[in-house]
Protein backbone atom coordinates (compact mmCIF):
# COMPACT_ATOMS: atom_id res chain seq x y z
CA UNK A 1 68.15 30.80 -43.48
CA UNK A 2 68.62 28.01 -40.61
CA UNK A 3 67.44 30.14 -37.90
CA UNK A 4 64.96 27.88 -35.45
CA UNK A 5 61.22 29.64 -34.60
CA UNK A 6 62.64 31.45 -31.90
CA UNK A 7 65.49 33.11 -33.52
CA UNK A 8 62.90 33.90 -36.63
CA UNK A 9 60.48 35.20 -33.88
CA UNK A 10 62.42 37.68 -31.94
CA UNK A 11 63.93 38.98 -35.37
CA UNK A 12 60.90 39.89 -36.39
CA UNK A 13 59.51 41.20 -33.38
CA UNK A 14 62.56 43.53 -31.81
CA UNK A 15 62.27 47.12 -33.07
CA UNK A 16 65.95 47.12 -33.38
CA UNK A 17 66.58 44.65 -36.05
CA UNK A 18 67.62 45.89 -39.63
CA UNK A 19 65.14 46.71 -41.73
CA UNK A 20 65.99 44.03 -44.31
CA UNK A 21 66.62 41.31 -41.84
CA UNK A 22 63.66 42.09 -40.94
CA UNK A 23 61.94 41.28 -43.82
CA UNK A 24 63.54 38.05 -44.65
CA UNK A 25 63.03 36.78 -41.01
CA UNK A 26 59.42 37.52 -41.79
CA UNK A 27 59.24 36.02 -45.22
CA UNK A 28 60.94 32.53 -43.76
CA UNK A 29 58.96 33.06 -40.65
CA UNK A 30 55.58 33.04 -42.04
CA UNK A 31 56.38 30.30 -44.72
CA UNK A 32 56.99 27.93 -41.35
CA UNK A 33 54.07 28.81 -39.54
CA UNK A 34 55.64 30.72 -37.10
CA UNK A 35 53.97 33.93 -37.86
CA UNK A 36 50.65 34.43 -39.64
CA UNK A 37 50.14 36.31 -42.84
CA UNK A 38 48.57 39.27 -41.48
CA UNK A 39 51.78 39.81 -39.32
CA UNK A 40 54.39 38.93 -42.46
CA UNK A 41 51.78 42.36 -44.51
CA UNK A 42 52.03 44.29 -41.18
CA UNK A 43 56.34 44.17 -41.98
CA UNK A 44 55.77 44.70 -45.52
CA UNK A 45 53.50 47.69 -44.90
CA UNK A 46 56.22 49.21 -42.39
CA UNK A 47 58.79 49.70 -44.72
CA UNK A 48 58.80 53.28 -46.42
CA UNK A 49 59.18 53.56 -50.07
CA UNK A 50 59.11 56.85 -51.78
CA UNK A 51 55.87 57.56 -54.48
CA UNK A 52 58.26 57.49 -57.36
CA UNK A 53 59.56 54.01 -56.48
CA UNK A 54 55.85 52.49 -56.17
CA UNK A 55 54.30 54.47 -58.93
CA UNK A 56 57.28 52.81 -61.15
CA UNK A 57 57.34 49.33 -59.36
CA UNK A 58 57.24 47.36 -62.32
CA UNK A 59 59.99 49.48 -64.14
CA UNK A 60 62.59 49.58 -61.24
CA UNK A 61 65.21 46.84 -60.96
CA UNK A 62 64.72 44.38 -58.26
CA UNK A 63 65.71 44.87 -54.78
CA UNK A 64 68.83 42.81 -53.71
CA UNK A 65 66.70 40.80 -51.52
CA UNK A 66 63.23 38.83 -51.89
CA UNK A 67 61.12 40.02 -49.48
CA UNK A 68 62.12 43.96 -50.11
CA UNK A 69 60.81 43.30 -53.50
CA UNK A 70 58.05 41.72 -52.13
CA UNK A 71 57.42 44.32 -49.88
CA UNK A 72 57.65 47.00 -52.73
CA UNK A 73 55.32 45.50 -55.05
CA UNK A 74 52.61 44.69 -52.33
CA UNK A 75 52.42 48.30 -51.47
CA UNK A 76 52.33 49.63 -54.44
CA UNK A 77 49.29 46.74 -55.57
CA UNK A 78 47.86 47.85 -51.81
CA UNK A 79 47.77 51.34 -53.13
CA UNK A 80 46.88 51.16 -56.79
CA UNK A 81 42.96 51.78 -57.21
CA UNK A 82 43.05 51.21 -61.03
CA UNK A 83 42.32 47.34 -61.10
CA UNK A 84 44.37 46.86 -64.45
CA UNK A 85 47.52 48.69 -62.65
CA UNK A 86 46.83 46.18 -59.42
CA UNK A 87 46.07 42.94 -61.66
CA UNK A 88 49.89 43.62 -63.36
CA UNK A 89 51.70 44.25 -60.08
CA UNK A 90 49.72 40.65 -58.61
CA UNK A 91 50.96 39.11 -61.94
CA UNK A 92 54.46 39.94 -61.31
CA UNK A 93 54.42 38.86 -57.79
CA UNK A 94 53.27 35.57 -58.58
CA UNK A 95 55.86 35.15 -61.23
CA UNK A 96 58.81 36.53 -59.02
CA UNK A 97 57.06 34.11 -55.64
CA UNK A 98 57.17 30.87 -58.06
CA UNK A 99 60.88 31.13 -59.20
CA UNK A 100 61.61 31.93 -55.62
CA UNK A 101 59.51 29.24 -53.97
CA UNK A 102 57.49 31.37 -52.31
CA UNK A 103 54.00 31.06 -54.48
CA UNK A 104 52.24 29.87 -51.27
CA UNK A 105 53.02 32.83 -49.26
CA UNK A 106 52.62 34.98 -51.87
CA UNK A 107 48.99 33.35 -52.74
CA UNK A 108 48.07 34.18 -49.14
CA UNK A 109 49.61 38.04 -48.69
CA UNK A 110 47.49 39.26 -52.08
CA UNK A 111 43.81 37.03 -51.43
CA UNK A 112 42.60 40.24 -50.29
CA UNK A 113 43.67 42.33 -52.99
CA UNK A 114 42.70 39.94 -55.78
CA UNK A 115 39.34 40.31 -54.56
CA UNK A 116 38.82 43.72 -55.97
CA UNK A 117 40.05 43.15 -59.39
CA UNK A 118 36.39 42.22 -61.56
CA UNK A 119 36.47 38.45 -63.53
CA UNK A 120 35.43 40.01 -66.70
CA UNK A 121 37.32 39.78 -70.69
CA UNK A 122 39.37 42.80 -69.92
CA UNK A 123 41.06 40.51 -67.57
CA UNK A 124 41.36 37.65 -69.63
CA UNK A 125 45.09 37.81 -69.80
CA UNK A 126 45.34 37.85 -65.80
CA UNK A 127 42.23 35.01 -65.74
CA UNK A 128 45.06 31.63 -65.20
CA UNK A 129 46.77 33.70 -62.63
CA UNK A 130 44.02 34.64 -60.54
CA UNK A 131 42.86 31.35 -60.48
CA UNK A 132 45.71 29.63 -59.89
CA UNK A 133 45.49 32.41 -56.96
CA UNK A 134 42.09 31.72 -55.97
CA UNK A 135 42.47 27.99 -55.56
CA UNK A 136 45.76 28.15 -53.26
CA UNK A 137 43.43 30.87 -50.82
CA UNK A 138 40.75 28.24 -51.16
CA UNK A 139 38.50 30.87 -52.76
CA UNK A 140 36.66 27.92 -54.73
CA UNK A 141 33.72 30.34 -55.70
CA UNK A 142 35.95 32.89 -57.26
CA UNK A 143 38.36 30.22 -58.71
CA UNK A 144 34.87 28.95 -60.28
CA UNK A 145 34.40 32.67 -62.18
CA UNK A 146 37.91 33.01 -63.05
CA UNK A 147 38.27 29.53 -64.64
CA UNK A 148 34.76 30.07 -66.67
CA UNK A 149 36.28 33.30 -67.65
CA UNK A 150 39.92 31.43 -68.51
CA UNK A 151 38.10 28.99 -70.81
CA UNK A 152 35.84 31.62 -72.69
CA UNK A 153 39.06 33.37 -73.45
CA UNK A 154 41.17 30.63 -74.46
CA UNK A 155 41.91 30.50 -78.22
CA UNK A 156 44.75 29.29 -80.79
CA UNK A 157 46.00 33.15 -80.17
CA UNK A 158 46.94 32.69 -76.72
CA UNK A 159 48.34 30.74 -73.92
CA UNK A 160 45.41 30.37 -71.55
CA UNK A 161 44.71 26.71 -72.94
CA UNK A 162 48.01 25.38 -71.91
CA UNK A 163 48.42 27.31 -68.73
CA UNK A 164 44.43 25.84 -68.30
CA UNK A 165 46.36 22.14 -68.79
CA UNK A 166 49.16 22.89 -66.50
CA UNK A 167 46.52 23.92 -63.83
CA UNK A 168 44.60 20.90 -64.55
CA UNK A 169 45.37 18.66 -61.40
CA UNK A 170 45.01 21.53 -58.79
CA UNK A 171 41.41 21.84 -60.50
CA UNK A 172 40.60 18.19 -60.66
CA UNK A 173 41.54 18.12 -56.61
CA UNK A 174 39.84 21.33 -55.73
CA UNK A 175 36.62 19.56 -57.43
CA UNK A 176 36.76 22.48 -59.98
CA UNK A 177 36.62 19.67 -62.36
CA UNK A 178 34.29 16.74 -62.60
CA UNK A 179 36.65 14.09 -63.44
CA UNK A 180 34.01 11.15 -63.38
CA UNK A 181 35.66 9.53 -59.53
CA UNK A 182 33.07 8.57 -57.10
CA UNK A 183 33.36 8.53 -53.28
CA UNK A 184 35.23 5.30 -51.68
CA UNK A 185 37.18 4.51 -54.62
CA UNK A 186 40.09 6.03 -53.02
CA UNK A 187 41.06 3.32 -50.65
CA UNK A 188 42.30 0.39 -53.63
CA UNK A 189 45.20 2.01 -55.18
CA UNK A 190 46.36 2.47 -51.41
CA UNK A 191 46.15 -0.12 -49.16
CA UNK A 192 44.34 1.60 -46.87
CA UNK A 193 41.16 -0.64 -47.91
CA UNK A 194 38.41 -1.43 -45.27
CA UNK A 195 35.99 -2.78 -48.53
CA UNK A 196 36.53 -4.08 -51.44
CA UNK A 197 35.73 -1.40 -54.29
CA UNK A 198 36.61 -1.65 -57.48
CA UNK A 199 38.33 1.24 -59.19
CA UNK A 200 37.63 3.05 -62.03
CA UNK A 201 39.33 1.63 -65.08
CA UNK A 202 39.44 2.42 -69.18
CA UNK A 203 37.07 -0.49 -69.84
CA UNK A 204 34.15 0.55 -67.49
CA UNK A 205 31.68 2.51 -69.12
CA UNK A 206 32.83 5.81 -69.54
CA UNK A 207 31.00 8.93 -68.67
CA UNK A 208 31.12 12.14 -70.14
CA UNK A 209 33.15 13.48 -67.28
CA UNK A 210 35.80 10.70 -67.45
CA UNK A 211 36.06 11.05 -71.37
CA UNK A 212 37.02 14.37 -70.40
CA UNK A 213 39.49 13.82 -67.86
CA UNK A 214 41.22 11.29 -70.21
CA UNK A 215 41.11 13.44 -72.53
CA UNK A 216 42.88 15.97 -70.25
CA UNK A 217 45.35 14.10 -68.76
CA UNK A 218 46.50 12.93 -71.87
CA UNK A 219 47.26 16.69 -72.58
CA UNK A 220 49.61 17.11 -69.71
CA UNK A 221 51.11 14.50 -69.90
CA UNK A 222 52.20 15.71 -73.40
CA UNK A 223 53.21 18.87 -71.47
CA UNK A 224 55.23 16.70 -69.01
CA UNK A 225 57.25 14.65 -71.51
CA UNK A 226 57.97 17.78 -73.61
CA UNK A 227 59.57 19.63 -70.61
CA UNK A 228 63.35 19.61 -70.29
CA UNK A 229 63.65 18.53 -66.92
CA UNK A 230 62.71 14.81 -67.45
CA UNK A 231 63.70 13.96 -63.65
CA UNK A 232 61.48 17.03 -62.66
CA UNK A 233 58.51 16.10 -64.71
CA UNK A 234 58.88 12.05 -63.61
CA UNK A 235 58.74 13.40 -60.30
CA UNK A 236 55.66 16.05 -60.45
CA UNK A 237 53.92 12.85 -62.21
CA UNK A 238 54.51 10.63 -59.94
CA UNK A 239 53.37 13.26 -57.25
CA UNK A 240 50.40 13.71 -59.07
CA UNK A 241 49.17 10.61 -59.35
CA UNK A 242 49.84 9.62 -56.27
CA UNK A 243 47.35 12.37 -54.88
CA UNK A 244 44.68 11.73 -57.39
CA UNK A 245 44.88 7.84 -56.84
CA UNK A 246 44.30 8.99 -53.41
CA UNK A 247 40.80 10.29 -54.35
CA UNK A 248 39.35 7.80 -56.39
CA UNK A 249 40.52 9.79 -59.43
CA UNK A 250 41.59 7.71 -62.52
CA UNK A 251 45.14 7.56 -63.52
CA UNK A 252 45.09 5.62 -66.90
CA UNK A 253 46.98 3.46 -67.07
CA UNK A 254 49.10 4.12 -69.77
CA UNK A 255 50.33 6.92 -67.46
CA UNK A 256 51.35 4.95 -64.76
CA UNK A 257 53.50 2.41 -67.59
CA UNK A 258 55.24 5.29 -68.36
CA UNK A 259 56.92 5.71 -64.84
CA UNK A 260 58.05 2.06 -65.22
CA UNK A 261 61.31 3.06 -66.26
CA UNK A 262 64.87 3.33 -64.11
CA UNK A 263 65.57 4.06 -61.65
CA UNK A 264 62.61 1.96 -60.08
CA UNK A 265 63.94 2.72 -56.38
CA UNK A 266 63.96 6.74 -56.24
CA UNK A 267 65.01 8.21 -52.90
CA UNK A 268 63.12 10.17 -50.47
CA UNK A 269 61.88 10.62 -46.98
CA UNK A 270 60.11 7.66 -46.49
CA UNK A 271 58.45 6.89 -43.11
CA UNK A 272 59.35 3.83 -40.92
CA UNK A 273 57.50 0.82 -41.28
CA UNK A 274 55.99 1.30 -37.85
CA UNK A 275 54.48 4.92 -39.03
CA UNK A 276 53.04 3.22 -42.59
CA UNK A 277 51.41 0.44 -40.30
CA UNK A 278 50.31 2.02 -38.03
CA UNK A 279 48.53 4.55 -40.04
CA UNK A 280 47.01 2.22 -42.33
CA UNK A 281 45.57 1.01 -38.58
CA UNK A 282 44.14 3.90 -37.88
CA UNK A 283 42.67 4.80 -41.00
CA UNK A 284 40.51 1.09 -41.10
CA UNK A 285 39.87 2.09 -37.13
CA UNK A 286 38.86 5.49 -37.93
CA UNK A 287 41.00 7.08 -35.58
CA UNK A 288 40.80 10.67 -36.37
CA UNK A 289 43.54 11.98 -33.86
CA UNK A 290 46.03 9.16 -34.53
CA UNK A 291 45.92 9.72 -38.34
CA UNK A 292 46.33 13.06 -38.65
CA UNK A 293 49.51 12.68 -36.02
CA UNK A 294 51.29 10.25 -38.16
CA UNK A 295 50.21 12.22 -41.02
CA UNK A 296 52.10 15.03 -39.32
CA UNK A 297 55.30 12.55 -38.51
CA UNK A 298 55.32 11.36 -41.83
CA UNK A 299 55.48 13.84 -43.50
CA UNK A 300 55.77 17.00 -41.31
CA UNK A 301 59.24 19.53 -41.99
CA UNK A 302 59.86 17.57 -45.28
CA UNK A 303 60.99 19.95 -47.97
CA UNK A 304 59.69 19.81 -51.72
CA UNK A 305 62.56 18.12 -52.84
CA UNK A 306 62.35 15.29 -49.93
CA UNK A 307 58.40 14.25 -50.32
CA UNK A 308 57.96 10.84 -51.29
CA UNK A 309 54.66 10.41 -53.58
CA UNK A 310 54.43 7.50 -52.53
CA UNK A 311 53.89 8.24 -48.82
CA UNK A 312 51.86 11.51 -49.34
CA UNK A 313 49.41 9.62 -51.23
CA UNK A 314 49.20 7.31 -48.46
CA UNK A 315 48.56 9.78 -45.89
CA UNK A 316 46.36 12.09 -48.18
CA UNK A 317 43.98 8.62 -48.40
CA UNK A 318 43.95 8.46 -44.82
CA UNK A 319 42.98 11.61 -43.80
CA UNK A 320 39.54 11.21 -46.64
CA UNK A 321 39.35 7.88 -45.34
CA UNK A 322 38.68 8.87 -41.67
CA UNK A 323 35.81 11.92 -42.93
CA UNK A 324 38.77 14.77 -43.33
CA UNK A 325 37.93 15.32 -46.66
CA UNK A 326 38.77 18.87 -46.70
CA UNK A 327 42.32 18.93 -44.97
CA UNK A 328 43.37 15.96 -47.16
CA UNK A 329 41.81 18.43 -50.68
CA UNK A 330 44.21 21.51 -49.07
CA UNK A 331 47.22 19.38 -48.52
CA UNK A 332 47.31 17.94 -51.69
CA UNK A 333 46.45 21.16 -53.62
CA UNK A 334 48.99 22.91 -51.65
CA UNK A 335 51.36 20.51 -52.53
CA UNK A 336 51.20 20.31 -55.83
CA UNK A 337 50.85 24.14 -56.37
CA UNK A 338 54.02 24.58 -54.17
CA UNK A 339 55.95 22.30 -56.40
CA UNK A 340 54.95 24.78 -59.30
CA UNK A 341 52.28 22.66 -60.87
């Protein structure tokens, strides 16, 4: 578990490690960047499981570690030609990756095989997962069918509505949604500003599109304040709104007076002042190269439970500021859909 890269590395690479080392070195290997996908599914495939055990994947207890189970149930998806069989085994993965923090990796490993199961109603029930799916690979044109086919499905009878809600702020910052923000807004809720613009606010005439986001985001937050967790959901919130903020996308209001509450000084890995003023520099300089290095210092190695919204949201409005638009859109989806949202 604390191994560096080159520890990892040579695990993964020495034909005499252990066969379930093995695997876990790859699992934690990939997750860091130190190996790409298509080497973690070359382990996976290398393992032998008997027909019984694949044929009966989803009936077998799980293996004592992670990535054995991992490696079990992407064979046997591999395998499967019946699309229902294969949809049921990806289901499960991304179930089992999300408790075990792994939904990234997991989202990567299976892109190919989610490609071959059809968006059509006999998938409904799988729709929320493979988009979910979709949007992490940054498969925006088959997100697109599977969330048209998620909301023709959902209905008082099932749970695609509220999964739909949960999914809501990975859609708005994939631009699967049309939440009503328009270009350079981003920069006033940042203080990354090189011009005055004035942000979108509940009083401004109100599109269609914004009526719906409002309209939305008043739905999850219900979700969030009905959760258990209430330091988990303060914390997802404030990480959402933080990113969106950082795109020009409305937060109203109301939403940000309900974070006002103790403790108003949270901890986290906050950058030095030096870093936040120096990026802020380079963002009104448009220095490409020096913003996305202190993007990387600031935030580079920090674990889920370490980000600081407050920072990310900073750096995320760099990054559009200086014409990355589409690294700062995959950070901040990642992101969020790492943290489970």
């Amino acid at each position: 578990q604390n191994a560096d890269a080159p520890t990892l590395i040579a695990f993964v690479k020495s034909a005499n490690t252990a066969s379930d080392l093995k695997l876990e070195a790859a699992r934690l290997a990939e997750r860091q960047g130190y190996i790409t996908t298509d080497e973690l599914a070359t382990v996976y495939k290398a393992v032998t499981f008997s027909s019984a055990e694949l044929q009966d994947v989803l009936n077998d207890a799980s293996e004592s570690a992670p990535a054995r189970e991992y490696a079990k149930l992407y064979q046997a998806a591999a395998k499967s030609d019946v699309p229902a069989v294969r949809a049921e085994i990806l289901a499960h993965m991304y179930d089992n990756a999300r408790n075990n923090g792994d939904y990234g990796q997991i989202a990567r490993l299976c892109a190919p095989l989610l490609e071959d199961v059809p968006i059509n109603n006999d998938f409904a029930w799988f729709a929320t997962d493979a988009l979910a799916a979709s949007i992490y690979s940054n498969d925006l044109e088959r997100a697109g069918g599977w969330l048209s086919q998620a909301k023709a499905s959902a209905n008082a009878g099932n749970a695609l509505e509220g999964r739909l809600i949960v999914l809501y702020p990975a859609l708005a910052l994939s631009g699967l949604e049309d939440t009503g923000a328009t270009d350079g807004e981003s920069a006033t809720s940042t203080g990354l500003a090189v011009k005055p613009t004035p942000p979108l606010t509940e009083t401004a005439p109100t599109s269609q599109a914004q009526a719906k986001h409002r309209a939305r985001m008043d739905e999850w937050a219900e979700q969030q304040m009905a959760r258990d967790d209430q330091v988990a959901a303060r914390n997802d919130a404030e990480l959402v709104y933080s990113l969106f903020a950082a795109f020009g996308i409305e937060v109203p209001e109301k939403l940000w007076d309900n974070l006002l509450v103790q403790p108003y000084v949270v901890s986290g890995a906050v950058p030095n002042a030096g870093v936040v003023h120096k990026l802020a520099q380079a963002a009104r300089n448009n220095q490409r190269a020096t913003v996305a290095s202190l993007v990387v210092i600031a935030n580079g190695g920090i674990s889920a439970d370490l980000q600081n919204p407050v920072s990310l949201g900073q750096s995320i409005a760099a990054l559009h500021m200086v014409g990355l638009e589409g690294d700062a859109r995959r950070i901040a989806v990642e992101t969020i859909m790492e943290n489970g949202l």
